[in-house]
N, C-alpha and C. Protein backbone atom coordinates (compact mmCIF):
# COMPACT_ATOMS: atom_id res chain seq x y z
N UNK A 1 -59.46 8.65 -23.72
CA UNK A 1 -58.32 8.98 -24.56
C UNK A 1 -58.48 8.29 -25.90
N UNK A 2 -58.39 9.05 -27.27
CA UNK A 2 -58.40 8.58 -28.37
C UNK A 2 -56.84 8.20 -28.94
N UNK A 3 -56.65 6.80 -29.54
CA UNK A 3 -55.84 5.97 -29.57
C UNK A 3 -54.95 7.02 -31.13
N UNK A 4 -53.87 7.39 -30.51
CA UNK A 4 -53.28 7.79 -31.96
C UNK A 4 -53.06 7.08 -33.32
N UNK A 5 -53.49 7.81 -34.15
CA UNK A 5 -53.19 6.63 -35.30
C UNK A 5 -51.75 6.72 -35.81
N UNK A 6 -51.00 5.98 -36.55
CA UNK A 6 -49.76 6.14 -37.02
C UNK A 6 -50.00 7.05 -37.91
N UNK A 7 -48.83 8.18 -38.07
CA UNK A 7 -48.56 8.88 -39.41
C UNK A 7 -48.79 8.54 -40.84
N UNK A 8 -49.70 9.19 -41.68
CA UNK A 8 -50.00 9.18 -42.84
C UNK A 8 -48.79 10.72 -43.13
N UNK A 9 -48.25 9.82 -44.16
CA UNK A 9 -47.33 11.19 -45.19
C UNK A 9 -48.39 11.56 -46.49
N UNK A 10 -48.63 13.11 -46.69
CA UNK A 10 -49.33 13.41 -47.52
C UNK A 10 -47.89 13.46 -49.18
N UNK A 11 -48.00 13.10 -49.81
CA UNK A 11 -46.70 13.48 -50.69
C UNK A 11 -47.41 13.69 -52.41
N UNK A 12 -48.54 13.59 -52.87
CA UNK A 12 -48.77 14.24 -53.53
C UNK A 12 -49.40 15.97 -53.58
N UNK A 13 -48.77 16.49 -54.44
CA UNK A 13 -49.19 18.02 -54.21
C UNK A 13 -50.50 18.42 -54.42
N UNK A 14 -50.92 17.76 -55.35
CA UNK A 14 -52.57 17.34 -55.97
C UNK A 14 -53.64 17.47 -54.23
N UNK A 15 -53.08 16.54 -53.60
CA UNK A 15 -53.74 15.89 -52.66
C UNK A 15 -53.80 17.28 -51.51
N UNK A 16 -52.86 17.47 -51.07
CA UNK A 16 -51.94 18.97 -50.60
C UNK A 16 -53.11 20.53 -51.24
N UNK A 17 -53.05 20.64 -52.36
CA UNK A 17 -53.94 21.87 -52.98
C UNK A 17 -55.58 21.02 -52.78
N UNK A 18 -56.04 20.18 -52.99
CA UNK A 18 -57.31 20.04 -52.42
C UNK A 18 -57.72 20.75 -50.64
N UNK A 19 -56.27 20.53 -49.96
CA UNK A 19 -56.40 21.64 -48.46
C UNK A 19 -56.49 22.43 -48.77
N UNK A 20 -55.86 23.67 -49.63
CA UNK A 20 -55.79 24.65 -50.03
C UNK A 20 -57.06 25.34 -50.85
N UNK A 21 -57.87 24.18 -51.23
CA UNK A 21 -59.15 24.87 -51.61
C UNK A 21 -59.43 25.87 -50.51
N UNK A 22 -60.26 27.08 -50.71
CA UNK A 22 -61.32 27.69 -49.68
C UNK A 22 -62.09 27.25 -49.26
N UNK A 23 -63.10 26.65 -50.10
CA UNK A 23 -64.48 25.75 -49.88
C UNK A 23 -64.17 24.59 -49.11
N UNK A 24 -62.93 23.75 -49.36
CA UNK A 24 -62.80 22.34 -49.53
C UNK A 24 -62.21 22.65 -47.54
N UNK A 25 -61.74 23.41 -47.49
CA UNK A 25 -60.85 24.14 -46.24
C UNK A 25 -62.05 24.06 -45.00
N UNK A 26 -63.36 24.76 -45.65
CA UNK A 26 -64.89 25.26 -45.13
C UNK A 26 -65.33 24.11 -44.80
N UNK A 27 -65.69 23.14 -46.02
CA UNK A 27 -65.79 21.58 -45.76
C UNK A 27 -65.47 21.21 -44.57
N UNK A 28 -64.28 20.73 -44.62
CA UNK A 28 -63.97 19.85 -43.46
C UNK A 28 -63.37 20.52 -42.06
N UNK A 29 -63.62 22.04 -42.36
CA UNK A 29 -64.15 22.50 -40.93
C UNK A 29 -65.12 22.03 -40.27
N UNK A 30 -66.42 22.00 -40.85
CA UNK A 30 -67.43 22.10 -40.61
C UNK A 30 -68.06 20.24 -40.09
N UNK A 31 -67.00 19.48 -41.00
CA UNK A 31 -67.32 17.90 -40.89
C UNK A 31 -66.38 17.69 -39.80
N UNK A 32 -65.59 18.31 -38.89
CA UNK A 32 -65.34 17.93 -37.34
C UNK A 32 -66.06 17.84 -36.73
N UNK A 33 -66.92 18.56 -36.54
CA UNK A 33 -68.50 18.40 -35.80
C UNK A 33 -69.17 17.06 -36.05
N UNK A 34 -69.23 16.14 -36.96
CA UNK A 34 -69.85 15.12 -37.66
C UNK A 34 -70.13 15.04 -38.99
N UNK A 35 -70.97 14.15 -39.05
CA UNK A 35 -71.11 13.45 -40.59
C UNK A 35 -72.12 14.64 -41.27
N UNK A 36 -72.07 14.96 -42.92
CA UNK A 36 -72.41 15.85 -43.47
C UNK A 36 -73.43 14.97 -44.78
N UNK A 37 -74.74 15.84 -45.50
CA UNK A 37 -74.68 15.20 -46.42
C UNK A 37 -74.69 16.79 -47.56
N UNK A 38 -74.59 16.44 -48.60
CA UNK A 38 -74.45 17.81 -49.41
C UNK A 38 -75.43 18.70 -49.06
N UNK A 39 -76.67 18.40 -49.06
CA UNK A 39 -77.67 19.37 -48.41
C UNK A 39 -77.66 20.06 -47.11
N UNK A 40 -76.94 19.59 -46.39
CA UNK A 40 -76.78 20.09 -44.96
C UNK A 40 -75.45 21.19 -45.12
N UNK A 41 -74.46 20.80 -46.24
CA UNK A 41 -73.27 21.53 -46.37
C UNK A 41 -73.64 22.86 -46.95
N UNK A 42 -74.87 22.65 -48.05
CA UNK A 42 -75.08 23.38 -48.84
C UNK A 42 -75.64 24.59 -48.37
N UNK A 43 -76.65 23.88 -47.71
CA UNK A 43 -77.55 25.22 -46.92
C UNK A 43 -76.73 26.04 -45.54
N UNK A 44 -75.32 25.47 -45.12
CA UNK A 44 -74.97 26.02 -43.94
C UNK A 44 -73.84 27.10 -44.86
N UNK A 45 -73.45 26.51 -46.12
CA UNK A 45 -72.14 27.57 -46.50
C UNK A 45 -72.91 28.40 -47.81
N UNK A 46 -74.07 28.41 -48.13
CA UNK A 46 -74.86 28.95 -49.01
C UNK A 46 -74.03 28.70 -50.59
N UNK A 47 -73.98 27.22 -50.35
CA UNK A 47 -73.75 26.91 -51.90
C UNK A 47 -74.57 26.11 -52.47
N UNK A 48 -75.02 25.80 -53.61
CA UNK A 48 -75.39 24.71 -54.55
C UNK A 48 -75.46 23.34 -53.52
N UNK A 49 -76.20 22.09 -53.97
CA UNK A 49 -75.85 20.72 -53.21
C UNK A 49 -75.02 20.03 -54.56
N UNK A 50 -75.38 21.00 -55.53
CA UNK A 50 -73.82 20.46 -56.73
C UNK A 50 -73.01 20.40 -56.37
N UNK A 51 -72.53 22.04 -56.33
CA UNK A 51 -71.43 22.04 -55.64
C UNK A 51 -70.59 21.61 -54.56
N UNK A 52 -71.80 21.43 -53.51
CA UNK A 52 -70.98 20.97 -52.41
C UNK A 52 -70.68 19.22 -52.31
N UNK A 53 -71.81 18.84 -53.11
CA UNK A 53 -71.28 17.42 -53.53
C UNK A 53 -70.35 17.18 -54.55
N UNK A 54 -69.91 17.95 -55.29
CA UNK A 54 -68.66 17.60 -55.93
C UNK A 54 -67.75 17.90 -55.30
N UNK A 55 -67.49 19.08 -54.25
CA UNK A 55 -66.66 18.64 -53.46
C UNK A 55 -66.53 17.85 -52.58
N UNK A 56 -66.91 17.23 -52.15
CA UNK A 56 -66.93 15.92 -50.96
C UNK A 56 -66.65 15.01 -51.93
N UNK A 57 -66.49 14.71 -53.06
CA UNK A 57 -66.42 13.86 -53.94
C UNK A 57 -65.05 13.62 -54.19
N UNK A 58 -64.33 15.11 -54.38
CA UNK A 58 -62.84 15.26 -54.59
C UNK A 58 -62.00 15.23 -53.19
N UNK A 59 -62.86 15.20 -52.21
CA UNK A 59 -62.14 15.19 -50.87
C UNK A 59 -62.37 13.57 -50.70
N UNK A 60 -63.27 12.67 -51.05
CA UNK A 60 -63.39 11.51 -50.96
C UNK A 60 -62.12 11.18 -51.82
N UNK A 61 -61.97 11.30 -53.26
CA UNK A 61 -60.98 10.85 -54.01
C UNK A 61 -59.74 11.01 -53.50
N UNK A 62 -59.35 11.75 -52.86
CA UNK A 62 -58.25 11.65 -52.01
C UNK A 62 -57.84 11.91 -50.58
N UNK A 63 -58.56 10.36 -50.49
CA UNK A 63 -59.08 9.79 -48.90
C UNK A 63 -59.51 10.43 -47.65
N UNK A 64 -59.59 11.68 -47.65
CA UNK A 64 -59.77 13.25 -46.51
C UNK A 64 -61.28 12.62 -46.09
N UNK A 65 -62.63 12.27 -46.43
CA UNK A 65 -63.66 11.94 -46.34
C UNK A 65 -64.36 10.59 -46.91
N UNK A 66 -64.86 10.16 -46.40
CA UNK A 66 -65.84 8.59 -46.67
C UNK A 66 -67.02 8.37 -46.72
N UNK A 67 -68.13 7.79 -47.88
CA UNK A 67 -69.55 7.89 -47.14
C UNK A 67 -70.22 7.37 -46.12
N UNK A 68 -70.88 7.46 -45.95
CA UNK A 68 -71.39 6.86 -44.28
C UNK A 68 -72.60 6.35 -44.30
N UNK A 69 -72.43 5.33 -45.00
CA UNK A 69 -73.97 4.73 -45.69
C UNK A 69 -74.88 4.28 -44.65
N UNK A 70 -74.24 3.77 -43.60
CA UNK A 70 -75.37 3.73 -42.45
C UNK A 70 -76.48 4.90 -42.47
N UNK A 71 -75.85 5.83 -43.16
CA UNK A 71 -76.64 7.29 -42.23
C UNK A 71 -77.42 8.15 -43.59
N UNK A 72 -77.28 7.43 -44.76
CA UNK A 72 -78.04 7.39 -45.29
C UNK A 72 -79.70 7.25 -45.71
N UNK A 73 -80.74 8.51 -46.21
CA UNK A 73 -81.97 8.59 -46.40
C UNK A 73 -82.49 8.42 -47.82
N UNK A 74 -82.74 6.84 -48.22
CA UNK A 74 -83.58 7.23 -49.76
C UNK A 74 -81.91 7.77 -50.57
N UNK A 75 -82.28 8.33 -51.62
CA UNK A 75 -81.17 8.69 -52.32
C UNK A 75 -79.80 9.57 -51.92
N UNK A 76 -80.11 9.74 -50.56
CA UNK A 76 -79.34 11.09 -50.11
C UNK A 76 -78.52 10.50 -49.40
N UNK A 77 -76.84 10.79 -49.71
CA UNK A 77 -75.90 10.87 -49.55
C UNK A 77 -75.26 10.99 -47.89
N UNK A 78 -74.92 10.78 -47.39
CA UNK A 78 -73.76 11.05 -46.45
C UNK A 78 -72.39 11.11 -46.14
N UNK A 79 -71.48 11.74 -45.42
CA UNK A 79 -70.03 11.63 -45.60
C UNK A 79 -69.35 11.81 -43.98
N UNK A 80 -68.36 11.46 -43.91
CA UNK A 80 -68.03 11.79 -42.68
C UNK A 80 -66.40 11.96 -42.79
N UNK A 81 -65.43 12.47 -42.07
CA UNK A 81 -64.08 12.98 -42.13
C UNK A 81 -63.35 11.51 -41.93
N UNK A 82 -62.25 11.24 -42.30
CA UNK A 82 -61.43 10.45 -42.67
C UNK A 82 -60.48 10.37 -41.23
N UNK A 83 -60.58 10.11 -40.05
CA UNK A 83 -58.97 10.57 -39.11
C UNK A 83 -57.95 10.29 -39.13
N UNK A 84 -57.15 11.24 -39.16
CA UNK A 84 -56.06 10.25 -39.84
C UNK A 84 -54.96 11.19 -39.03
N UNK A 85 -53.00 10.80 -38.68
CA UNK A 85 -52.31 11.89 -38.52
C UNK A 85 -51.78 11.84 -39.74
N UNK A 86 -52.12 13.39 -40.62
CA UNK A 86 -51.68 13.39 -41.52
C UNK A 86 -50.27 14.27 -41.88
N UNK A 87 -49.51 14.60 -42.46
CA UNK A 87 -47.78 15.04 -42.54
C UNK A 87 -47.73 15.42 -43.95
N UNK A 88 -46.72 16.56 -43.94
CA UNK A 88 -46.29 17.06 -45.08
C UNK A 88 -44.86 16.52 -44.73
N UNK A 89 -44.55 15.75 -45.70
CA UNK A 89 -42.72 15.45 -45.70
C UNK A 89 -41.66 17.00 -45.60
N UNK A 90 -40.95 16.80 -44.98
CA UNK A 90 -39.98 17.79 -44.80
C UNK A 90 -39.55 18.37 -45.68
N UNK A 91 -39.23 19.70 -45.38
CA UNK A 91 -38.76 20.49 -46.55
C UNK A 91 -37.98 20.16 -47.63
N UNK A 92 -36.81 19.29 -47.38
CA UNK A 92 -35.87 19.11 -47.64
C UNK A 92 -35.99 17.87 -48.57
N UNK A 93 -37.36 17.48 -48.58
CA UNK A 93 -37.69 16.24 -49.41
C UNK A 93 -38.98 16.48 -49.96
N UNK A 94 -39.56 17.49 -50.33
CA UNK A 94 -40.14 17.98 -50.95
C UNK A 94 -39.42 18.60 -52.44
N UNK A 95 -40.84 18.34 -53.65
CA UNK A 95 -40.48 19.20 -54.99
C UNK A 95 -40.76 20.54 -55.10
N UNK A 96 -40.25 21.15 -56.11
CA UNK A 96 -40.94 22.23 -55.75
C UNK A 96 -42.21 22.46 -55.85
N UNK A 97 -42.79 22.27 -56.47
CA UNK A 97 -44.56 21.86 -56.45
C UNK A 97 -45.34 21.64 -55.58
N UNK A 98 -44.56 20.24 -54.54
CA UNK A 98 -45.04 19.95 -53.27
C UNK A 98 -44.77 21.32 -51.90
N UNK A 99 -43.20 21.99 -52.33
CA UNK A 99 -43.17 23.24 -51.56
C UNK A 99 -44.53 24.60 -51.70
N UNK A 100 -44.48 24.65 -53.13
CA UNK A 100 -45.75 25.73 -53.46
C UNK A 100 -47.07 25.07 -52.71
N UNK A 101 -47.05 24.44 -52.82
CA UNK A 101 -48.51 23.36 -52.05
C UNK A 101 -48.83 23.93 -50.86
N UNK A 102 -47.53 23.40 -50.39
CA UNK A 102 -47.72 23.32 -48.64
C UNK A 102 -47.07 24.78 -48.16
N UNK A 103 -46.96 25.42 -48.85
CA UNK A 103 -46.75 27.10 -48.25
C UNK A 103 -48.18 27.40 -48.48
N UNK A 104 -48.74 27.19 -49.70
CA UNK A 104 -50.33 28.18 -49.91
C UNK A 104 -51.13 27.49 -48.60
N UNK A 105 -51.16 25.88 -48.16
CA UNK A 105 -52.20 25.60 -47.30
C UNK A 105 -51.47 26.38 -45.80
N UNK A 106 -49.70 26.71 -45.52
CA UNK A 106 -49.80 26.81 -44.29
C UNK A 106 -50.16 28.40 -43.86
N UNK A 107 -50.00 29.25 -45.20
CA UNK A 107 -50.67 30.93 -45.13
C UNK A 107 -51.94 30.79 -44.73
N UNK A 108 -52.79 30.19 -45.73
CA UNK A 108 -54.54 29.66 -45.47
C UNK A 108 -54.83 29.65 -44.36
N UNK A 109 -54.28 28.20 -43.54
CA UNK A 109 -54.54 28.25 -42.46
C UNK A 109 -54.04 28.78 -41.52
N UNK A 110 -53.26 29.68 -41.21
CA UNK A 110 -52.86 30.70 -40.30
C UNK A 110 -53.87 31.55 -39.83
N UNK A 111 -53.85 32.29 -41.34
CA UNK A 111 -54.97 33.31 -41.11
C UNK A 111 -56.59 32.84 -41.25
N UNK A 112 -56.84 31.56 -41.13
CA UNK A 112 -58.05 31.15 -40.93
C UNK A 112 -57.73 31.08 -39.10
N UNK A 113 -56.76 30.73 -38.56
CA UNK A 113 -56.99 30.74 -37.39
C UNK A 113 -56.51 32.01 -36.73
N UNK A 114 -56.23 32.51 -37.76
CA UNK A 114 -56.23 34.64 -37.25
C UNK A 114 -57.43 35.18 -36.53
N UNK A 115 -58.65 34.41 -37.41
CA UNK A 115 -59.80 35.08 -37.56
C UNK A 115 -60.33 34.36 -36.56
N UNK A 116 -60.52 33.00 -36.44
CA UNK A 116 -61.02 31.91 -35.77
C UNK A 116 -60.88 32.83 -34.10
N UNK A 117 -59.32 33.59 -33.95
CA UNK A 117 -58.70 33.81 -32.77
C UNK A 117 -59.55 35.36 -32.33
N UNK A 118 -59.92 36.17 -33.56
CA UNK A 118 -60.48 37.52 -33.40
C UNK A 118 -62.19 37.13 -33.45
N UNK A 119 -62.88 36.10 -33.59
CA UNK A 119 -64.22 35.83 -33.35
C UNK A 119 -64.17 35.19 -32.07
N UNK A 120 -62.95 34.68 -31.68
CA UNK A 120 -62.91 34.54 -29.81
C UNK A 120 -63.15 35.73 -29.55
N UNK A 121 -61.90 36.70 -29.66
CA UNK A 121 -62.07 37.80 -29.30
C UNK A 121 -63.35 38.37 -28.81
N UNK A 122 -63.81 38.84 -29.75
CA UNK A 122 -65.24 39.51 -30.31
C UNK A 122 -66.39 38.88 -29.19
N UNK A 123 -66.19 37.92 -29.09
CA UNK A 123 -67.32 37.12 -28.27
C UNK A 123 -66.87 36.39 -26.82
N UNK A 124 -66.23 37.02 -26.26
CA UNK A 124 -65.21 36.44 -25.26
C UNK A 124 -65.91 36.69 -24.10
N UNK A 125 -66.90 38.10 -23.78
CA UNK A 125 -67.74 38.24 -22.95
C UNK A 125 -68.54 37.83 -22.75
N UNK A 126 -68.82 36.79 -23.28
CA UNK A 126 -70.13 36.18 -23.76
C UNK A 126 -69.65 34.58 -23.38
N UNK A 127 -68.84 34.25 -23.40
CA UNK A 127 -68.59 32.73 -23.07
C UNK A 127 -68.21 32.62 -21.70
N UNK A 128 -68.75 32.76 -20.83
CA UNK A 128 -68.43 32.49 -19.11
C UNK A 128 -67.25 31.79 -18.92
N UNK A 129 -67.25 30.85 -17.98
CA UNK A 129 -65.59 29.78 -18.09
C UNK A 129 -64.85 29.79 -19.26
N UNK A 130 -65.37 29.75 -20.32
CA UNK A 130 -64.78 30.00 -21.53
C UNK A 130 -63.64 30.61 -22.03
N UNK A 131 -64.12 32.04 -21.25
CA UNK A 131 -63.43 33.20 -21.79
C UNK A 131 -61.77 33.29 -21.12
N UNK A 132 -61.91 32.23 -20.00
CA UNK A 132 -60.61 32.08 -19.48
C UNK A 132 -59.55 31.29 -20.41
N UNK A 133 -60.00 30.42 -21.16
CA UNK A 133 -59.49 29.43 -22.28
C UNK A 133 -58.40 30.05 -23.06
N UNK A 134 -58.38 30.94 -22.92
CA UNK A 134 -57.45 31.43 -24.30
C UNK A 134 -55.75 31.37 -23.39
N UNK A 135 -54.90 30.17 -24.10
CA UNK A 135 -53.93 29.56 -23.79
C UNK A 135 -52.57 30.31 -24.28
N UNK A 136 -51.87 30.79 -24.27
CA UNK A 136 -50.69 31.79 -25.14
C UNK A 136 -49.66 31.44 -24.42
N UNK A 137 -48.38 30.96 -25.03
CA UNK A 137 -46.89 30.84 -24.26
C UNK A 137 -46.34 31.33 -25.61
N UNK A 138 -45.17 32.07 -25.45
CA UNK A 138 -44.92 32.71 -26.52
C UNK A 138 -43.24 32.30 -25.36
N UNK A 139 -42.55 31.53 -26.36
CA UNK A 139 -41.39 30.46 -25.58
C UNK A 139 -40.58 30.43 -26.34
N UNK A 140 -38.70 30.37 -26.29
CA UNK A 140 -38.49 29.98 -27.20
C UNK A 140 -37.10 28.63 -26.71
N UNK A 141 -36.96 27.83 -27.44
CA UNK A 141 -35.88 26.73 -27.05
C UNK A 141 -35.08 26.52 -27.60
N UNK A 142 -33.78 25.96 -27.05
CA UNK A 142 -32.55 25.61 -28.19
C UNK A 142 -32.60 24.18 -28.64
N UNK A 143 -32.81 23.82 -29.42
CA UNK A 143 -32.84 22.60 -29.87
C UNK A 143 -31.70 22.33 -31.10
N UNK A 144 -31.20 21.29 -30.98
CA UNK A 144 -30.11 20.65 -32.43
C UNK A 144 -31.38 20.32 -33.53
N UNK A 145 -30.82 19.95 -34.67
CA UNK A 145 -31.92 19.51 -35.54
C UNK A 145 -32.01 18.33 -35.39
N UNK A 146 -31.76 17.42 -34.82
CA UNK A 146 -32.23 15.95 -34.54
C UNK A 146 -33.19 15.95 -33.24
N UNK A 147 -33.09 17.17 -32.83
CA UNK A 147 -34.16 16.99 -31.43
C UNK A 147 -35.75 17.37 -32.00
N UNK A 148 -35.14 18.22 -32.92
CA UNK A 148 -36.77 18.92 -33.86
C UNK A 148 -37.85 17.90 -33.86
N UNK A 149 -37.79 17.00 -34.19
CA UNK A 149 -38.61 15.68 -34.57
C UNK A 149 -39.08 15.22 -33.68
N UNK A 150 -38.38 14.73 -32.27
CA UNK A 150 -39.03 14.49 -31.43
C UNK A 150 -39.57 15.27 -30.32
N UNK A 151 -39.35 16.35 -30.19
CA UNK A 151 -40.08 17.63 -29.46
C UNK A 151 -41.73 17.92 -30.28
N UNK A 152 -41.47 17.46 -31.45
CA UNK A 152 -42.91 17.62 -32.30
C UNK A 152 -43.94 16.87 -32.03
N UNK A 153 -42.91 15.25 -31.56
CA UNK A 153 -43.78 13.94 -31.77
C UNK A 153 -44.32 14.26 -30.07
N UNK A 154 -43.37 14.61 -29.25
CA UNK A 154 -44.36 14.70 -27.85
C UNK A 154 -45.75 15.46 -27.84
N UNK A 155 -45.25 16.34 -28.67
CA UNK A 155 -46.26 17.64 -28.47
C UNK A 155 -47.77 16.66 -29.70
N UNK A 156 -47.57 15.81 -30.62
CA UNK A 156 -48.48 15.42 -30.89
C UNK A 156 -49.55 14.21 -30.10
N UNK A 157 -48.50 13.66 -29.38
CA UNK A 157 -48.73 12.97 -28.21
C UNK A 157 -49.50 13.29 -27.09
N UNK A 158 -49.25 14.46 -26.99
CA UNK A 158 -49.83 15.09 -25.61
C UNK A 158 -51.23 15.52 -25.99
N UNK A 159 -51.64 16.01 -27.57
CA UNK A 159 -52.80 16.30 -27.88
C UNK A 159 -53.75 14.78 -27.84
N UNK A 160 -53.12 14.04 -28.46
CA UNK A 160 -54.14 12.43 -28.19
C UNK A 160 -54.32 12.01 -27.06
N UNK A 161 -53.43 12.25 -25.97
CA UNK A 161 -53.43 12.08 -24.96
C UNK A 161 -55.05 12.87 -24.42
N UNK A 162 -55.30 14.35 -24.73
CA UNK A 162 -56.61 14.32 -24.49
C UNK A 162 -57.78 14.48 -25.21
N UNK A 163 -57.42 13.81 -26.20
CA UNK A 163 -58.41 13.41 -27.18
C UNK A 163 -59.33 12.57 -27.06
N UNK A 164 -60.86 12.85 -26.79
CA UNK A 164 -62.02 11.97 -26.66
C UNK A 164 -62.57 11.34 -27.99
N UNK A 165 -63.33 10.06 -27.86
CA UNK A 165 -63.94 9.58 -28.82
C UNK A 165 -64.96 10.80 -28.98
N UNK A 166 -64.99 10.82 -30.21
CA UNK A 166 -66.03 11.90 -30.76
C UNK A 166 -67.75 11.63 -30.61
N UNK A 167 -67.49 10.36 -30.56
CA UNK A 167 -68.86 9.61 -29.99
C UNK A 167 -69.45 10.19 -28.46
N UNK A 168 -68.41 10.41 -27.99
CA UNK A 168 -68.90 10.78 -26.21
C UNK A 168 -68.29 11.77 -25.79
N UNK A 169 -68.35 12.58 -25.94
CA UNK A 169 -67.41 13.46 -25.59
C UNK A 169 -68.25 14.42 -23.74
N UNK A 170 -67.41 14.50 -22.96
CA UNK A 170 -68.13 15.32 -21.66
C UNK A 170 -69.14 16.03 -22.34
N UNK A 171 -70.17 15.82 -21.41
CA UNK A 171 -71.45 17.19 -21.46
C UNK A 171 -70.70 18.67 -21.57
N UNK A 172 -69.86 19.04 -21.18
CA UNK A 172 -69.68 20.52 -20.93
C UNK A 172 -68.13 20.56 -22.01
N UNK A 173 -67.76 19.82 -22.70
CA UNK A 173 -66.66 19.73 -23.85
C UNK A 173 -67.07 20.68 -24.54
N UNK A 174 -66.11 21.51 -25.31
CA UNK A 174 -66.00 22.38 -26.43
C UNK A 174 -64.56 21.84 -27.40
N UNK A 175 -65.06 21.97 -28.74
CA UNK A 175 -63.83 22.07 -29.54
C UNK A 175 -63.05 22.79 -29.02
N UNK A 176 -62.15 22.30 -28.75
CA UNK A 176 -60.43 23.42 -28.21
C UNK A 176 -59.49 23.28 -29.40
N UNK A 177 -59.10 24.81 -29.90
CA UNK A 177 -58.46 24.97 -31.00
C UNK A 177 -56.74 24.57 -30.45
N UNK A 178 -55.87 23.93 -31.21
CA UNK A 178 -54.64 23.90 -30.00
C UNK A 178 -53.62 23.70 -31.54
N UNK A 179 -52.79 24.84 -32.19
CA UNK A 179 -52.07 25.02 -33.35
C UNK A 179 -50.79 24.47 -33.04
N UNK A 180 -49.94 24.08 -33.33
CA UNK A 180 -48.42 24.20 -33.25
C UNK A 180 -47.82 25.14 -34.22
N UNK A 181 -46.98 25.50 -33.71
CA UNK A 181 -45.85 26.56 -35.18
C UNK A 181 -44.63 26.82 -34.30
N UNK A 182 -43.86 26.28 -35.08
CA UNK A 182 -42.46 25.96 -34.24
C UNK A 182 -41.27 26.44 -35.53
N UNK A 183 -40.38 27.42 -35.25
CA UNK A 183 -39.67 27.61 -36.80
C UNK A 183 -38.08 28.08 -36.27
N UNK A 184 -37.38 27.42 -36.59
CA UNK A 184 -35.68 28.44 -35.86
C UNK A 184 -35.62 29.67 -36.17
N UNK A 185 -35.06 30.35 -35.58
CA UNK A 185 -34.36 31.69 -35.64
C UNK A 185 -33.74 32.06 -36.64
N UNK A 186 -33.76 33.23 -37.79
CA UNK A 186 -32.84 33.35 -38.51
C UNK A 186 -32.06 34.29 -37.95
């Protein structure tokens, strides 16, 4: 079990639209798996090692990634993802700036995991035990708005709860995609 970290509040919008990049989005998809150096980013998303090192640069500047100098060759670079639980402050304490922010990253990533959900699809015959994985409760609850908060915090709980060090993870482990989206009724 990996030890939860306390809540990080994201509250600049700056920080917020760096998620919202495409590329920057691609990035640190790809740096869940492990540590990256621009050349390895470059050649897997067919960009520049400019490019992809200036972005890791701007994802470093606001703390999302770190270098990993252990893992360093000669002049060449390394980086690895930052873990952190990170938070968008509540609506209701948000600017509008910080609202435009965090609507463009939560569209983004929706439909990044639209697709994520239709390349299961697509390949579902093909993953043996696998193909049983696909988890769906489509639920709905009455909650007051003071319960909102902590119905969230269990449900973040329960994911650390089976969260492995990334260092060791079982022989037969797969990334398991596991979203929340929780919204009242209008």
């Amino acid at each position: 079990m990996k030890e939860q970290p306390p809540p990080q509040a994201i509250t600049d919008p700056q920080q917020v639209r760096q998620l919202a990049h495409p590329l920057r989005r691609r990035i640190a998809e790809i740096m869940r798996r492990g540590p990256v150096s621009s050349t390895t980013l470059a050649r897997e998303l067919g960009q520049s090692t400019g490019s992809t090192s200036y972005h890791l640069r701007q994802l470093a500047k606001y703390g999302f990634v770190e270098e990993a100098p252990e893992l360093a060759r000669g002049r060449e670079r390394w980086w690895r993802a930052v873990p952190a639980d990170r938070r968008f402050p509540v609506y209701s304490e948000q600017s509008p700036e910080m609202r435009d922010a965090v609507e463009d990253v939560t569209r983004m990533e929706l439909a990044n995991e639209l697709d994520a959900l239709a390349r299961f699809q697509e390949k579902r015959d093909e993953m043996g035990p696998w193909a049983d994985a696909l988890l769906f409760s489509f639920s709905t609850v009455k909650l007051t708005p003071e319960q909102v908060r902590p119905f969230f915090e269990e449900y973040i709980a329960l994911l650390y709860r089976y969260k492995h060090d990334d260092d060791a993870p079982p022989p037969d482990a797969r990334t398991f995609h596991a979203r929340f989206l929780a919204f009242p009724e209008v």
